[in-house]
N, C-alpha and C. Protein backbone atom coordinates (compact mmCIF):
# COMPACT_ATOMS: atom_id res chain seq x y z
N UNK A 1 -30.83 -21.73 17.03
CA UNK A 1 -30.15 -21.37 18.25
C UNK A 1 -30.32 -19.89 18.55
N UNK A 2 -30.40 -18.71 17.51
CA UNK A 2 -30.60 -17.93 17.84
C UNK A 2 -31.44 -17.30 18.26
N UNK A 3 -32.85 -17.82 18.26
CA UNK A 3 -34.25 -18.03 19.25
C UNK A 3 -33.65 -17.91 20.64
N UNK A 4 -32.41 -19.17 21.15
CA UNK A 4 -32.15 -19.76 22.41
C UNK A 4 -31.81 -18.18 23.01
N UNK A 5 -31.04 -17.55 22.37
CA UNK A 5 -30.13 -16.21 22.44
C UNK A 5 -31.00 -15.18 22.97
N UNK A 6 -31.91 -14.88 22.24
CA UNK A 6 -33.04 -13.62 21.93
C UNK A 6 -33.74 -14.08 23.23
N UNK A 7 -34.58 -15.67 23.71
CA UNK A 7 -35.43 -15.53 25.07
C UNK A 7 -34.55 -16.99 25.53
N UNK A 8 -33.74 -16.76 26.28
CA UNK A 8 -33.12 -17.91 27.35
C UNK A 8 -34.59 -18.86 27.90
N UNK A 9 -35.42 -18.31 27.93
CA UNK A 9 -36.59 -18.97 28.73
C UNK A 9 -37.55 -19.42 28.08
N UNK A 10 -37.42 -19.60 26.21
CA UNK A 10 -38.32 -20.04 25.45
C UNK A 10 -38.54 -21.11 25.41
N UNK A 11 -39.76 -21.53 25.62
CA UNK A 11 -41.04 -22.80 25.68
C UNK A 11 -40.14 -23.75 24.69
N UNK A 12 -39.92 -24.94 25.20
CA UNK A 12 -39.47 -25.93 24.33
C UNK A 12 -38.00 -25.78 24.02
N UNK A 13 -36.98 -25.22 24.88
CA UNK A 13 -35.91 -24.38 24.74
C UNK A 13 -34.83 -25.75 24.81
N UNK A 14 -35.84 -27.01 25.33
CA UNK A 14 -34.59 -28.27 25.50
C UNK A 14 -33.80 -28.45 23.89
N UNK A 15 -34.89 -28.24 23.05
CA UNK A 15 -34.30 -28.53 21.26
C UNK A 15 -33.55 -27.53 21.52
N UNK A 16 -33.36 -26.72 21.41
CA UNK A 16 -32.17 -25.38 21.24
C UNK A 16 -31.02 -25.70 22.38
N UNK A 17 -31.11 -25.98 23.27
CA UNK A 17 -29.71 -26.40 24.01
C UNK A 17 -29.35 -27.45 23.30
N UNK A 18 -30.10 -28.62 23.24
CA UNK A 18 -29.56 -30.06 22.34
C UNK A 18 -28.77 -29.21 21.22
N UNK A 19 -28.98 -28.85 20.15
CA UNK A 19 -28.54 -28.24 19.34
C UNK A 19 -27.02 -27.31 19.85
N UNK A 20 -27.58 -26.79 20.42
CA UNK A 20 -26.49 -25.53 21.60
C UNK A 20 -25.32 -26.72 21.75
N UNK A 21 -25.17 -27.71 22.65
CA UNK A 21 -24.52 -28.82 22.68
C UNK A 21 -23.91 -29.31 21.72
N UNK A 22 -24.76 -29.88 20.34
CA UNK A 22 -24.19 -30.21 19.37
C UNK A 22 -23.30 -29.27 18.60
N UNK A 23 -23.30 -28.14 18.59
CA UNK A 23 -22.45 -27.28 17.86
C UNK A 23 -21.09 -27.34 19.25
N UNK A 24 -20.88 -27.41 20.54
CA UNK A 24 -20.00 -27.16 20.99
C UNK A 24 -19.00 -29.05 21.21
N UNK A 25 -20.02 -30.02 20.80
CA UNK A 25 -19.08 -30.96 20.19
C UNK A 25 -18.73 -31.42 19.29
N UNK A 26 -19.31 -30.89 18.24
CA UNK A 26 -19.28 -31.59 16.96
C UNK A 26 -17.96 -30.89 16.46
N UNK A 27 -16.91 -31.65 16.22
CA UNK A 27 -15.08 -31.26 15.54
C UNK A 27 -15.72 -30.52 14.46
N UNK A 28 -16.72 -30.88 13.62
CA UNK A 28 -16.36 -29.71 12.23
C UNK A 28 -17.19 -28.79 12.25
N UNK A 29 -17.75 -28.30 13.32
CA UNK A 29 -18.13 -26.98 13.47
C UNK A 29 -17.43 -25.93 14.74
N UNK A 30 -16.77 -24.99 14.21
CA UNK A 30 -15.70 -23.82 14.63
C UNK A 30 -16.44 -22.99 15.75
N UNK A 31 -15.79 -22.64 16.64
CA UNK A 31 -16.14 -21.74 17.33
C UNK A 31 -16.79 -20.39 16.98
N UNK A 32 -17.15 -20.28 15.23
CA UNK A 32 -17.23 -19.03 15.71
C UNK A 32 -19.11 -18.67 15.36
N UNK A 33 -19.87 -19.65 15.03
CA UNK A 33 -21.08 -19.40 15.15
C UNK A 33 -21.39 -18.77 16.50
N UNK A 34 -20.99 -19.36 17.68
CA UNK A 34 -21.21 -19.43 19.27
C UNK A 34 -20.79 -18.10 19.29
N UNK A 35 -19.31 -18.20 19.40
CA UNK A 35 -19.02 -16.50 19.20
C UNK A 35 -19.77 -15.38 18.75
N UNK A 36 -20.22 -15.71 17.50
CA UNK A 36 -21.07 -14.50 16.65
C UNK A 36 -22.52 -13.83 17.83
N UNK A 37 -22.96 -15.59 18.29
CA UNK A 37 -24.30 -15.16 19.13
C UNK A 37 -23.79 -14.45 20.42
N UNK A 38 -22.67 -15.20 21.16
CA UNK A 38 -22.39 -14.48 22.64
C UNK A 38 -22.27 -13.03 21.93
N UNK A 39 -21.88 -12.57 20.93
CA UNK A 39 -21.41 -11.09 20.87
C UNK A 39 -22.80 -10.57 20.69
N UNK A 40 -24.13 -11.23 19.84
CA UNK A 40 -24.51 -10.40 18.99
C UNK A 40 -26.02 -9.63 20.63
N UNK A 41 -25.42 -11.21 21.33
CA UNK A 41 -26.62 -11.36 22.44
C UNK A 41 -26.06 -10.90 23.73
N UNK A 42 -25.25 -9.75 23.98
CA UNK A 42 -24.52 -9.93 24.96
C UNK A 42 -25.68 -10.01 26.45
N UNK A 43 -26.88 -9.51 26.35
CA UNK A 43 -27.56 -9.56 27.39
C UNK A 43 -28.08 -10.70 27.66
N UNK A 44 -27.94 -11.59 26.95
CA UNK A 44 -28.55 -12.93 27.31
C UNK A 44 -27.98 -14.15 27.43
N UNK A 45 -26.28 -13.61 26.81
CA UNK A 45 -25.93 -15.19 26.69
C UNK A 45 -24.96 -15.82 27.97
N UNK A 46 -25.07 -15.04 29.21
CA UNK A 46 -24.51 -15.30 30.38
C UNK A 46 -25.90 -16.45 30.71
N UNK A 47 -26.79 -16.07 30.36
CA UNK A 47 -28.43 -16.50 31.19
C UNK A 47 -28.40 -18.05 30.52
N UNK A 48 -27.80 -17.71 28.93
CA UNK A 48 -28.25 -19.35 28.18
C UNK A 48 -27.29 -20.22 28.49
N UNK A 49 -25.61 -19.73 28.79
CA UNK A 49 -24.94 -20.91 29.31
C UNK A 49 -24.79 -21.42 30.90
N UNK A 50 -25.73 -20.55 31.42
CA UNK A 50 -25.69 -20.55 33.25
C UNK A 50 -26.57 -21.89 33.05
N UNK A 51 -27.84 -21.78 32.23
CA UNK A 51 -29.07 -22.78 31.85
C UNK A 51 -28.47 -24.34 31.89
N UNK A 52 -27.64 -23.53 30.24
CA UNK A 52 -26.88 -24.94 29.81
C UNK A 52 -26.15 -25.77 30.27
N UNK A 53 -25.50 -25.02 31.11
CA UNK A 53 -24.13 -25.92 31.48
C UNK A 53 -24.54 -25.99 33.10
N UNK A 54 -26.12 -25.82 34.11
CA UNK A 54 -25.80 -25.79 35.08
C UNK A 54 -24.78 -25.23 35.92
N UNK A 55 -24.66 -24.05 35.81
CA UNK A 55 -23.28 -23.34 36.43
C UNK A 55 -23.69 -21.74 36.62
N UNK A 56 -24.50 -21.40 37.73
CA UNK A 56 -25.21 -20.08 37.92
C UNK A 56 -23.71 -18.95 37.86
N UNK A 57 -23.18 -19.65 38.15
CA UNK A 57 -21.33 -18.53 38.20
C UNK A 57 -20.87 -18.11 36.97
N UNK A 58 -21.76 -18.92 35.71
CA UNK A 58 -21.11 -19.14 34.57
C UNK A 58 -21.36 -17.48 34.03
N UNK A 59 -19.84 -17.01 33.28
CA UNK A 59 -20.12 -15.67 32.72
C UNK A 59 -19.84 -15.54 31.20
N UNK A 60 -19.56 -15.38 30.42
CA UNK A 60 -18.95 -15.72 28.85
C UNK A 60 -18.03 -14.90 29.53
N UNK A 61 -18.39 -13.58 29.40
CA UNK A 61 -16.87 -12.58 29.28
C UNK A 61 -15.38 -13.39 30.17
N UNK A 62 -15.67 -13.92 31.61
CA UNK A 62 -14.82 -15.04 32.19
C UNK A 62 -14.21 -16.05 31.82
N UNK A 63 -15.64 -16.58 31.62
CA UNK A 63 -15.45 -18.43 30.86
C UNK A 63 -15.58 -18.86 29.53
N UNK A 64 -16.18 -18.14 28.79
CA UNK A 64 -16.17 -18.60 27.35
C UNK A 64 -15.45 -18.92 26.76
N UNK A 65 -14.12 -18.52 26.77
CA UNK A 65 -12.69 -18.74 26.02
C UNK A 65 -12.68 -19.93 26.67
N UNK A 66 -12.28 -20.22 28.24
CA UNK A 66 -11.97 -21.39 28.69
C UNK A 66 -13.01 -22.67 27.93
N UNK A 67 -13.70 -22.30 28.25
CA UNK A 67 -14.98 -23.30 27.53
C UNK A 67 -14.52 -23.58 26.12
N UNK A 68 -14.44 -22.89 24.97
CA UNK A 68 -14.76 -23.39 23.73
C UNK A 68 -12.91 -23.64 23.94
N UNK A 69 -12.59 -23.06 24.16
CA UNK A 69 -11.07 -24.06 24.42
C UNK A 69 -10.95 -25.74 25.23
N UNK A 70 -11.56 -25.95 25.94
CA UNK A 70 -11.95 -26.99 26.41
C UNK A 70 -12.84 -27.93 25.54
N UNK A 71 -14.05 -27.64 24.80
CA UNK A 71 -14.50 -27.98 24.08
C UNK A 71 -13.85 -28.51 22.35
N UNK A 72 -13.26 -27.27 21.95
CA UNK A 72 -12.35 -27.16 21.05
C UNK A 72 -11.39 -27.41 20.26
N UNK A 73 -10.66 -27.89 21.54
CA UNK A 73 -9.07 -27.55 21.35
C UNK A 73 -8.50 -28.32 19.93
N UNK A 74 -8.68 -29.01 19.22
CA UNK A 74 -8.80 -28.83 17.98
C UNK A 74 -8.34 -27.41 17.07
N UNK A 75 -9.29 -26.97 17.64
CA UNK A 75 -9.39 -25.15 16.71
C UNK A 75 -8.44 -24.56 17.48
N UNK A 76 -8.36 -24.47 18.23
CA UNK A 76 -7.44 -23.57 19.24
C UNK A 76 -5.77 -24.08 18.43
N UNK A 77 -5.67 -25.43 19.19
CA UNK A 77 -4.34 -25.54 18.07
C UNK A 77 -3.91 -25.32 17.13
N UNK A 78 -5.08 -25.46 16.19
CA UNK A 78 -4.39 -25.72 14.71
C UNK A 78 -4.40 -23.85 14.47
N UNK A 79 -3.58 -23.59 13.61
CA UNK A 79 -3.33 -22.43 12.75
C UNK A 79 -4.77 -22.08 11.88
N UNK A 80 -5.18 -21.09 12.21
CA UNK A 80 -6.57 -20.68 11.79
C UNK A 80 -6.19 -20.05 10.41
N UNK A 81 -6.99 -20.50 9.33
CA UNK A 81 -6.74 -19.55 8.27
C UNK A 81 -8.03 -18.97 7.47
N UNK A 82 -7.86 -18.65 6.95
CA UNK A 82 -9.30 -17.69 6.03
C UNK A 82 -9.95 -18.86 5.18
N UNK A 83 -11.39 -19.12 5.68
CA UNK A 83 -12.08 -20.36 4.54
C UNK A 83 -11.92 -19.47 3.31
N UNK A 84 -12.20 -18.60 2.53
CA UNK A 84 -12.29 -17.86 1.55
C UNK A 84 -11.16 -16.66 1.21
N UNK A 85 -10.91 -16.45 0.21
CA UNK A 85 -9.39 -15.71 0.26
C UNK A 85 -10.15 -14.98 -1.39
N UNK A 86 -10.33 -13.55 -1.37
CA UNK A 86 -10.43 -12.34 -1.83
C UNK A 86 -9.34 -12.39 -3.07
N UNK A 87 -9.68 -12.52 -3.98
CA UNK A 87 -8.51 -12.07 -5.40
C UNK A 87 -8.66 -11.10 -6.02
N UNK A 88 -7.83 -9.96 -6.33
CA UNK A 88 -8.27 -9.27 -7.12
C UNK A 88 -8.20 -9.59 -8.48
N UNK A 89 -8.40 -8.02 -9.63
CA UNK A 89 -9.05 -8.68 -11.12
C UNK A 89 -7.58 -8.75 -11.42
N UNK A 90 -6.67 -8.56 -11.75
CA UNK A 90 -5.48 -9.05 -11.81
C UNK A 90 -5.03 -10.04 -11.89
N UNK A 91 -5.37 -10.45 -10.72
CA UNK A 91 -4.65 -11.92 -10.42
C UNK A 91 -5.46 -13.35 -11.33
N UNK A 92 -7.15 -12.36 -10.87
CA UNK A 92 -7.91 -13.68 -11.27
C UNK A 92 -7.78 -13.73 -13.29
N UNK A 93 -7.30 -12.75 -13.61
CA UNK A 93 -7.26 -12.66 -14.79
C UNK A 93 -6.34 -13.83 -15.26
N UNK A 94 -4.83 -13.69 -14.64
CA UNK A 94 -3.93 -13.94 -14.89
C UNK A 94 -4.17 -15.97 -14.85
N UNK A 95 -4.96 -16.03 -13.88
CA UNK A 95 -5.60 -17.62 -13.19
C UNK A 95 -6.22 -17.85 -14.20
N UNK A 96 -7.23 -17.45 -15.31
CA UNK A 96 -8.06 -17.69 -15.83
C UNK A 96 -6.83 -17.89 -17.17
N UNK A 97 -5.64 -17.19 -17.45
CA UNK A 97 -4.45 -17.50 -18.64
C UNK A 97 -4.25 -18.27 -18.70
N UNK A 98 -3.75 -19.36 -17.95
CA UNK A 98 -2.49 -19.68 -17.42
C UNK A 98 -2.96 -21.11 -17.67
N UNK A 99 -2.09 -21.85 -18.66
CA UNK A 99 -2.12 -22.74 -19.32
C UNK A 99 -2.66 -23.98 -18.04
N UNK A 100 -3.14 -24.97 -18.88
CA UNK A 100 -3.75 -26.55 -18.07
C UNK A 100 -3.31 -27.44 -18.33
């Protein structure tokens, strides 16, 4: 997808929207791949969802929230928490004691 990002107008670009699509329905993938690219692409990714979604008006900075909220709402509801959670040596010490 991040090809789709870098040239909106790349040859064979239908696989990368299909894909583009599948990440914005598929429940167990999170909003925030999409996110990462609208940020990382800001010059292009007004151009890839105007493409995608048929909608020349379409802007991220506007619509994107509405969108992956619409798409989403799943994620939006539920209470977001950290996939991975940081321990320090302390603690993990204490985890590694502590009877089974």
């Amino acid at each position: 997808m991040r090809d789709l990002f870098v040239n909106p107008d790349l040859p064979g670009r239908t696989h990368h929207q299909d894909l583009l699509r599948a990440y914005l329905r598929e429940e167990s993938i999170t909003p925030l791949p999409i996110r990462r690219l609208a940020a990382a692409h800001p010059e292009t990714v007004d151009i890839v969802f105007q493409k995608l979604l048929r909608r020349p008006d379409f802007s991220w900075n506007e619509h994107g929230d509405a969108l992956l909220r619409r798409r989403k709402p799943w994620y939006v509801e539920a209470e977001q928490r950290p996939g991975v959670s940081v321990i320090g040596d302390r603690l993990s010490e204490l985890l590694r004691r502590r009877p089974r």
